[in-house]
N, C-alpha and C. Protein backbone atom coordinates (compact mmCIF):
# COMPACT_ATOMS: atom_id res chain seq x y z
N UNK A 1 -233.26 119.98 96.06
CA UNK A 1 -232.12 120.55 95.37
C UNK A 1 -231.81 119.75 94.10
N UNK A 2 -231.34 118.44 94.54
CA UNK A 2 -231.46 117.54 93.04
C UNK A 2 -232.44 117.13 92.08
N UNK A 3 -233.84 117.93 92.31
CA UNK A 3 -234.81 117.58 91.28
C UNK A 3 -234.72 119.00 91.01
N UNK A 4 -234.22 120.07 91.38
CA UNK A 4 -234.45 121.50 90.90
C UNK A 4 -233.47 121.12 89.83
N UNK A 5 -231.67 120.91 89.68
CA UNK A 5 -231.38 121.09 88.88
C UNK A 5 -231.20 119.79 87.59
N UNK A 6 -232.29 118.63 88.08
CA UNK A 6 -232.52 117.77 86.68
C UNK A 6 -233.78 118.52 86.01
N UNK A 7 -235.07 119.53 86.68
CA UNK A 7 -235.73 120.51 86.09
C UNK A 7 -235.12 121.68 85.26
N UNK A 8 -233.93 122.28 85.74
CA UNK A 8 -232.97 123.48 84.87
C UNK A 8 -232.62 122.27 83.66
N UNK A 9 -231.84 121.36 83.75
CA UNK A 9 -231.07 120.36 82.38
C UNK A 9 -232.24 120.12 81.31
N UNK A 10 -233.26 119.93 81.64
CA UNK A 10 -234.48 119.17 81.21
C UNK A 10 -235.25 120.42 80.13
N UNK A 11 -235.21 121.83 81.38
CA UNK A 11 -235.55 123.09 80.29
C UNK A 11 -234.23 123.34 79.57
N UNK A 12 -233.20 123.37 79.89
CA UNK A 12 -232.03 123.10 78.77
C UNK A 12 -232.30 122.51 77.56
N UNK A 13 -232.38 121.73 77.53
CA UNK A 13 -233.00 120.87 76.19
C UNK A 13 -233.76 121.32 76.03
N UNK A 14 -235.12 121.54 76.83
CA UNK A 14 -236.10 121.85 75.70
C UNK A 14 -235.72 123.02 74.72
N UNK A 15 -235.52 124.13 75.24
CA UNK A 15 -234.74 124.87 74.82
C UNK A 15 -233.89 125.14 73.98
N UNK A 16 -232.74 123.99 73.96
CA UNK A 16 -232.08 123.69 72.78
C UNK A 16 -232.54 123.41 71.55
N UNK A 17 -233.50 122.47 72.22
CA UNK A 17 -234.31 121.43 70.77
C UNK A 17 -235.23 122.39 69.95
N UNK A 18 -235.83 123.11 70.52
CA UNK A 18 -236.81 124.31 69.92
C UNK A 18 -236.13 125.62 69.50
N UNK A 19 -235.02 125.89 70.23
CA UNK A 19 -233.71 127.07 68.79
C UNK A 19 -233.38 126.15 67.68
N UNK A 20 -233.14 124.89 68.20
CA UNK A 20 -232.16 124.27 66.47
C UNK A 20 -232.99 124.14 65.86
N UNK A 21 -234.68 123.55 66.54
CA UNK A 21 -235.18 123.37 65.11
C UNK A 21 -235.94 124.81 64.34
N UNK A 22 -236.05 125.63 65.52
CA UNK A 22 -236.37 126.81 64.18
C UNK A 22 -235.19 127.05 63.79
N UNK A 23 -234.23 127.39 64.13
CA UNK A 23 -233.08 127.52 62.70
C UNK A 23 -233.23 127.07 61.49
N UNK A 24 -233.24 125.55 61.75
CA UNK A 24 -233.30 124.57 60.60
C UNK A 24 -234.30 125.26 60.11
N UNK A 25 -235.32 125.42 60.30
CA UNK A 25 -236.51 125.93 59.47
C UNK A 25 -236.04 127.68 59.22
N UNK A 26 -235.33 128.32 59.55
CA UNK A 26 -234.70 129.46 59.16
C UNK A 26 -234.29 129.57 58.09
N UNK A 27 -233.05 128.37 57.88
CA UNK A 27 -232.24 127.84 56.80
C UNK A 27 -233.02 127.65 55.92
N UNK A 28 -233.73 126.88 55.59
CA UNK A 28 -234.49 126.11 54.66
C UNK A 28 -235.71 127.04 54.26
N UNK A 29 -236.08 127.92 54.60
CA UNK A 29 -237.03 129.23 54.09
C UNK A 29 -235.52 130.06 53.63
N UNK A 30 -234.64 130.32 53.66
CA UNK A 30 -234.18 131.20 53.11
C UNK A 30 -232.82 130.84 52.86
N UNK A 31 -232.75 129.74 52.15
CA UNK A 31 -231.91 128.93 51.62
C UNK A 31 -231.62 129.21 49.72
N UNK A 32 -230.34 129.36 49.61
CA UNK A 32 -230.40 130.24 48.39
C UNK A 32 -230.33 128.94 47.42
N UNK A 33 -230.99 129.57 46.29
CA UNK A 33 -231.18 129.05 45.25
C UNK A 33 -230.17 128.21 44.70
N UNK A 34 -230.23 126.57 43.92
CA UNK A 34 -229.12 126.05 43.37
C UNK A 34 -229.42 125.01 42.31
N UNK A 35 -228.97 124.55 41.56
CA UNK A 35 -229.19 124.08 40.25
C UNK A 35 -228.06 123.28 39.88
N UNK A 36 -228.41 122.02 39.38
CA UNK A 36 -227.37 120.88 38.74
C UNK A 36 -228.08 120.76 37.46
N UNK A 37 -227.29 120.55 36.02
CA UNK A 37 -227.78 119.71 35.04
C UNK A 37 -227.29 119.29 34.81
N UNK A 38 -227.55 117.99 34.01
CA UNK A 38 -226.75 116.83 33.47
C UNK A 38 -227.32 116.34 32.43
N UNK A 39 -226.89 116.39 31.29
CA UNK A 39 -225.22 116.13 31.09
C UNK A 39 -225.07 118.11 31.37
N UNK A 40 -224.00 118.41 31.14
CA UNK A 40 -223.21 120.07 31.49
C UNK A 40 -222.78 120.33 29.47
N UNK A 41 -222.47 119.02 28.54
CA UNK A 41 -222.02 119.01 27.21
C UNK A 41 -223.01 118.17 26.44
N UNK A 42 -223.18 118.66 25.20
CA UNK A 42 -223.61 117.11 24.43
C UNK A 42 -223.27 118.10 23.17
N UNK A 43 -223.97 116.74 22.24
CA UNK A 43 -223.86 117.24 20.76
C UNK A 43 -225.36 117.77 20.52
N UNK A 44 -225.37 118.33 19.32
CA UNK A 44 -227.15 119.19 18.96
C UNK A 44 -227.33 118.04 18.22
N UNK A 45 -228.44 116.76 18.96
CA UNK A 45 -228.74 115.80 18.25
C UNK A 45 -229.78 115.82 18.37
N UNK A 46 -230.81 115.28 17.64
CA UNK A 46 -232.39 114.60 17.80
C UNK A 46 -232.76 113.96 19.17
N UNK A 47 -233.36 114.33 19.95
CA UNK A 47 -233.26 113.49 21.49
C UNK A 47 -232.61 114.00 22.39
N UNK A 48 -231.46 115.12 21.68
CA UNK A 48 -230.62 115.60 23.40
C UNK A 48 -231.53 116.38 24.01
N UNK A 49 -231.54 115.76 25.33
CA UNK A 49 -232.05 116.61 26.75
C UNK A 49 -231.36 116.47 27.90
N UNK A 50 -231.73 117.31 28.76
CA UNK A 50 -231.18 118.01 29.94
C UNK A 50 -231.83 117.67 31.16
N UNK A 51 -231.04 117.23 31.93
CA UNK A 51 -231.81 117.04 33.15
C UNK A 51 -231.62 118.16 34.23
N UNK A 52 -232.62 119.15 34.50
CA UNK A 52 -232.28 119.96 35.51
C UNK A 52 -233.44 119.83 36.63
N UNK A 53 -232.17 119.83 38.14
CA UNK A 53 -232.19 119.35 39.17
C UNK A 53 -232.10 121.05 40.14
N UNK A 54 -233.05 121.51 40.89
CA UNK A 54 -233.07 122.21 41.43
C UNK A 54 -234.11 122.68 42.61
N UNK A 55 -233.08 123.38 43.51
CA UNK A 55 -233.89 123.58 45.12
C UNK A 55 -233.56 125.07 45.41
N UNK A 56 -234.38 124.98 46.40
CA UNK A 56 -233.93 126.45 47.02
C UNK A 56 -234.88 127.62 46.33
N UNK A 57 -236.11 127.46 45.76
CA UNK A 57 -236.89 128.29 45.19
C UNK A 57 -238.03 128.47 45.95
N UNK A 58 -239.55 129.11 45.42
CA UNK A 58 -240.36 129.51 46.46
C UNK A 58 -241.18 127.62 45.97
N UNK A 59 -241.71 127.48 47.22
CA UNK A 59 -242.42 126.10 47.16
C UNK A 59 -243.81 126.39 46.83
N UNK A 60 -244.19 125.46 45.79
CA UNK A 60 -245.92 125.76 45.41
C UNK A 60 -245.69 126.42 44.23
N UNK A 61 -244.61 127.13 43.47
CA UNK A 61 -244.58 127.98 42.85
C UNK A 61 -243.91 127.55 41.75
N UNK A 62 -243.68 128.39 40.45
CA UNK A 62 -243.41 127.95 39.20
C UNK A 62 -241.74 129.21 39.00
N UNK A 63 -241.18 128.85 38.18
CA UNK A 63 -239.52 128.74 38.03
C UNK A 63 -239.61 129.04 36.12
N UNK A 64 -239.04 129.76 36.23
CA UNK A 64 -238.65 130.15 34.46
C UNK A 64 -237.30 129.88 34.46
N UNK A 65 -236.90 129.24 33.62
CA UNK A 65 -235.71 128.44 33.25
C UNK A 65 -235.17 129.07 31.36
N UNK A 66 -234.36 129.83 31.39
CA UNK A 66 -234.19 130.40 29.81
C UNK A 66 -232.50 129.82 29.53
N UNK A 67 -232.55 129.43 28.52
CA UNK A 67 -231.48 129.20 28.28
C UNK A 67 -230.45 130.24 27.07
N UNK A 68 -229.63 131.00 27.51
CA UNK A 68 -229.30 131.79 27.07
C UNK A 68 -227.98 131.86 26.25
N UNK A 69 -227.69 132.09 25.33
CA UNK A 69 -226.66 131.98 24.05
C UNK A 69 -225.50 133.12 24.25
N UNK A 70 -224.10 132.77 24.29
CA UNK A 70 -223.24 133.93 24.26
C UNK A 70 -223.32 135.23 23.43
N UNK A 71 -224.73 135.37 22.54
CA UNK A 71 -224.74 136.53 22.71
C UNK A 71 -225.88 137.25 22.63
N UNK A 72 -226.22 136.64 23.90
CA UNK A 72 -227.52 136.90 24.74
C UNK A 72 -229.14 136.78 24.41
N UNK A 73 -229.09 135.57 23.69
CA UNK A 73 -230.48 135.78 22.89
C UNK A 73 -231.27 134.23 23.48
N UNK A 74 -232.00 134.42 23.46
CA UNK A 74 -232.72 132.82 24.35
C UNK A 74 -233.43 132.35 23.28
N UNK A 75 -232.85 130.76 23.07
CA UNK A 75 -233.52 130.10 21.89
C UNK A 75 -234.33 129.34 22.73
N UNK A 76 -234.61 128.93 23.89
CA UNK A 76 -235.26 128.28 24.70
C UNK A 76 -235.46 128.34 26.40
N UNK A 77 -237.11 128.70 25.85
CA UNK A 77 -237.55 128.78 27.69
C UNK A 77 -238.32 128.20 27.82
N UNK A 78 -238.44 127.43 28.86
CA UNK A 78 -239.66 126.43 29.55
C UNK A 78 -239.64 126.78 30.92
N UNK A 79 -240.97 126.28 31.86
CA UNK A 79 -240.78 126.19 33.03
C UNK A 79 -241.50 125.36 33.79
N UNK A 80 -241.12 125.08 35.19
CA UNK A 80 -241.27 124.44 36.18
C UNK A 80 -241.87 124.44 37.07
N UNK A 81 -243.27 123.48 37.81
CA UNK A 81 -243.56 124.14 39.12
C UNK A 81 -242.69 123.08 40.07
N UNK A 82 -242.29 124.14 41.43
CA UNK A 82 -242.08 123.71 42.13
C UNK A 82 -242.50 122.87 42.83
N UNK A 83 -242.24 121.98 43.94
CA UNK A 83 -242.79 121.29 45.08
C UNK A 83 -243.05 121.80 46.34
N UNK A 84 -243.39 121.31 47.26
CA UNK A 84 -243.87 122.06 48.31
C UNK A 84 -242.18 122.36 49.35
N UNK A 85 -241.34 121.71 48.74
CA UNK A 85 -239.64 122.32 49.62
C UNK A 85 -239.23 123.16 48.72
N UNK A 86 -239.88 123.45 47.30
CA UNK A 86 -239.30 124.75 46.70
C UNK A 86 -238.36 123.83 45.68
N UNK A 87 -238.28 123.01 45.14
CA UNK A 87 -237.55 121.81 44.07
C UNK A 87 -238.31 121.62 43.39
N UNK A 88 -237.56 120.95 42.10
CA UNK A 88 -238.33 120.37 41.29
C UNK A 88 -236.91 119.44 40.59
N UNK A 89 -236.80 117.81 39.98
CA UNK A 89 -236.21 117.27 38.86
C UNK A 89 -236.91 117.04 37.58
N UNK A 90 -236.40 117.70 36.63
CA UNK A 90 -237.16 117.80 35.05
C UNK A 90 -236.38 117.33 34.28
N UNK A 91 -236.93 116.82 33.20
CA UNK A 91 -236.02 116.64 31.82
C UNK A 91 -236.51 117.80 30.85
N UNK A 92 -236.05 118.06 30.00
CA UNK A 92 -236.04 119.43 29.14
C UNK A 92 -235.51 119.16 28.00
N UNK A 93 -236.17 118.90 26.60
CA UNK A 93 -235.53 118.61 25.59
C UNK A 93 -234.41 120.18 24.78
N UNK A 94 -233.16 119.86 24.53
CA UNK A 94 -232.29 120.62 24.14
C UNK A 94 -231.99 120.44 22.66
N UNK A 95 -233.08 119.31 22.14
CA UNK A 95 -232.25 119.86 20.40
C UNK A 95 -232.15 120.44 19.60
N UNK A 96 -232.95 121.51 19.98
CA UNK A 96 -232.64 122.30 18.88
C UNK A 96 -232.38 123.51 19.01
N UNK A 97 -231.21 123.36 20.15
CA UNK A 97 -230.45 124.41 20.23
C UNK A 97 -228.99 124.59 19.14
N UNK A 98 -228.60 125.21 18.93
CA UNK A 98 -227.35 125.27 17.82
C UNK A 98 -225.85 125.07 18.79
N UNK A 99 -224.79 125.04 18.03
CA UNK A 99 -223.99 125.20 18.97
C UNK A 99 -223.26 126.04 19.24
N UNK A 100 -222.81 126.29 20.46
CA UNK A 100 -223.08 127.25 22.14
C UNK A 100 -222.42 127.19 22.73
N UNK A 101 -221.81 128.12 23.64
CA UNK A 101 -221.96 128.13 25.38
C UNK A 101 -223.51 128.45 25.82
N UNK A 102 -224.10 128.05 26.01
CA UNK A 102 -225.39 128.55 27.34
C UNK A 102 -225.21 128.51 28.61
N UNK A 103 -225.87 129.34 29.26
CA UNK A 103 -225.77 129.69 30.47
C UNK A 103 -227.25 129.11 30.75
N UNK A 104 -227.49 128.30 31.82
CA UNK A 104 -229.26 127.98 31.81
C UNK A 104 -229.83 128.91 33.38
N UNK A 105 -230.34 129.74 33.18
CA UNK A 105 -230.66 130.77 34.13
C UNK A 105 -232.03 130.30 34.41
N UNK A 106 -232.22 130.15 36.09
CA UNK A 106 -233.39 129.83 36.37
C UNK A 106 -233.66 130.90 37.76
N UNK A 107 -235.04 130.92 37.82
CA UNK A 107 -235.56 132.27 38.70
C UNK A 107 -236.75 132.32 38.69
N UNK A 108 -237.28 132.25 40.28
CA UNK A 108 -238.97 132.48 40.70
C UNK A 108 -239.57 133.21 39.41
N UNK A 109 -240.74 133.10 38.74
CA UNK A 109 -241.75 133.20 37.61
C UNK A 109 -243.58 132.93 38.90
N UNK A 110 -243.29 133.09 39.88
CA UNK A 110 -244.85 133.32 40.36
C UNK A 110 -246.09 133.14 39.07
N UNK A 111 -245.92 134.37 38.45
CA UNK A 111 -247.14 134.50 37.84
C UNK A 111 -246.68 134.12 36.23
N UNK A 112 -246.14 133.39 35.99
CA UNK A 112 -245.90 132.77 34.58
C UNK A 112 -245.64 133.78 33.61
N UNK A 113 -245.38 134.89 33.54
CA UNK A 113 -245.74 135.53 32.70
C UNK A 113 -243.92 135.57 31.70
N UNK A 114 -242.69 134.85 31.86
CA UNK A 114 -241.80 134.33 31.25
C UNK A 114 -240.81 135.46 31.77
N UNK A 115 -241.02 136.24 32.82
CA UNK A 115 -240.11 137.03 33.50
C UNK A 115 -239.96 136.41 34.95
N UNK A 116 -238.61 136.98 35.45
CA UNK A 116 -238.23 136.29 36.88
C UNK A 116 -238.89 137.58 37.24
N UNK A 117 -239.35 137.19 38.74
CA UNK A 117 -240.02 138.04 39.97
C UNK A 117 -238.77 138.71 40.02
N UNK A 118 -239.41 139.99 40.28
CA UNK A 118 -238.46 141.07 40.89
C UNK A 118 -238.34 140.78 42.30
N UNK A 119 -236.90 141.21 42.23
CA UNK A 119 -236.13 140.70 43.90
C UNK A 119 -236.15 139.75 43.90
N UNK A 120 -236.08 138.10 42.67
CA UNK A 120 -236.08 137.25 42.91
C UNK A 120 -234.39 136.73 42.80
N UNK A 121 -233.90 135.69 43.41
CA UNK A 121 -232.37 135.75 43.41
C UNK A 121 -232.12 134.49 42.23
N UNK A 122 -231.29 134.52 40.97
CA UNK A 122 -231.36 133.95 39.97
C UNK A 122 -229.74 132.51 40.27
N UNK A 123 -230.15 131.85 39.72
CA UNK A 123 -228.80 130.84 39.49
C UNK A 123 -228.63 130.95 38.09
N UNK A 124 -227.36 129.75 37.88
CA UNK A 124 -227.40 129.39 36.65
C UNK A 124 -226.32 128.40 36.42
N UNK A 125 -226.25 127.71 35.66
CA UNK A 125 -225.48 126.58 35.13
C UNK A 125 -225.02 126.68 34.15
N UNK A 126 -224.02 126.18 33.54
CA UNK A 126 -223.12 126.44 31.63
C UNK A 126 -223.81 124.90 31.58
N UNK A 127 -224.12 124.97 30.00
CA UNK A 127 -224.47 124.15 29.27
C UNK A 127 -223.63 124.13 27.90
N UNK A 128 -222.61 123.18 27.37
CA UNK A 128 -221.70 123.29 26.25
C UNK A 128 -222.54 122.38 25.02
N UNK A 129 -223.37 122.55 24.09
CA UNK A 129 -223.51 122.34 23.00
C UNK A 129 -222.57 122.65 21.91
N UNK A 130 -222.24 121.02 21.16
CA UNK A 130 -220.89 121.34 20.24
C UNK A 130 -221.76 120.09 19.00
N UNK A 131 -221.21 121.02 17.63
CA UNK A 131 -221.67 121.22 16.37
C UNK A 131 -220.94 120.05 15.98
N UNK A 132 -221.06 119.53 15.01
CA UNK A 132 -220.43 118.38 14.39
C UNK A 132 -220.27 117.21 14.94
N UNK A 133 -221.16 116.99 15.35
CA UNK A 133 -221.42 115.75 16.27
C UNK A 133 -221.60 114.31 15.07
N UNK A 134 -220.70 113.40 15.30
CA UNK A 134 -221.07 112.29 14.40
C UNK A 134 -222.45 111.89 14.26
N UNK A 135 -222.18 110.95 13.36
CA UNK A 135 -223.77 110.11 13.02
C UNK A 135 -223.54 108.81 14.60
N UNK A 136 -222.42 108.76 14.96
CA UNK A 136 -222.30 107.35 15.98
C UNK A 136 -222.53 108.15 17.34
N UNK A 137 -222.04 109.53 17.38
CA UNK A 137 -222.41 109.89 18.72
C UNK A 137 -223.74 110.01 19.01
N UNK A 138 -224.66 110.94 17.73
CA UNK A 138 -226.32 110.99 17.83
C UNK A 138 -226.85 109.77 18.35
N UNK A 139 -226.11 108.39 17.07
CA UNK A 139 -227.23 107.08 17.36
C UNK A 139 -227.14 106.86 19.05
N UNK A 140 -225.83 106.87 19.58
CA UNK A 140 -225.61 106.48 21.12
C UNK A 140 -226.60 107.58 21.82
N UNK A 141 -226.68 108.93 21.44
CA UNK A 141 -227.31 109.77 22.05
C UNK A 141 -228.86 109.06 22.34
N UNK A 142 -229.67 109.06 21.25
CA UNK A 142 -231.05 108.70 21.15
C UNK A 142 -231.35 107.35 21.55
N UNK A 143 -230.04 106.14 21.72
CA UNK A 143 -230.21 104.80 22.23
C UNK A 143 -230.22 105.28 24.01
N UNK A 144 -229.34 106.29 24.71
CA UNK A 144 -229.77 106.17 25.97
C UNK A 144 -231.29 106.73 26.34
């Protein structure tokens, strides 16, 4: 009787341990897309770039990243391959963008061709580029 039910506790766990971890692996295959950059502001200097930080995409695979102008015109697209968890951290030079609101829209690109995959689910981040940037803010810019 008492080894029957330390055999039921024992398949308990196993049990447990093998739902949570496919979940976890549920989650993480279909884990939605997300994106940090930093800095979020700068000035349009010689040297400004962008660090964008992002997960939640297809793994193995490449990411079109456009950066898009309030009124709607993309002065800059580059892209990214992913890693095998579907991430990637990049730097991305931004100078010679004008100044802006941008929106930096990123989205599965499979086959490179500078369009997001259809049915692919898009993020995006504001990026504030501002005009009249001193000669002391640039030099600090290009010294970090």
């Amino acid at each position: 009787m008492y080894r029957m039910g330390k055999l039921e506790f024992i398949s308990a766990i196993f049990a447990f341990g093998i739902f949570g971890f496919a979940s976890i692996m549920f989650i993480t295959v279909f884990a939605e897309p997300k994106v940090d950059i930093s800095p979020t502001q700068g000035p349009n200097c010689p040297g400004f770039n962008v660090v964008i930080n992002a997960n939640g995409f297809k793994p193995n695979s490449t990411v079109a990243v456009k950066f898009v102008t309030s009124n709607s015109t993309i002065p800059l697209y580059t892209q990214f391959d992913t890693n095998s968890t579907g991430g990637f951290n990049e730097v991305t030079f931004a100078d010679d963008l004008k100044a802006d609101l941008y929106k930096v829209y990123l989205g599965d690109d499979s086959n490179g061709d500078k369009q997001f995959d259809l049915g692919t689910k898009k993020v995006y981040a504001n990026l504030t580029v501002y005009e009249n940037a001193t000669t002391l803010q640039c030099e600090k810019k290009s010294e970090e």
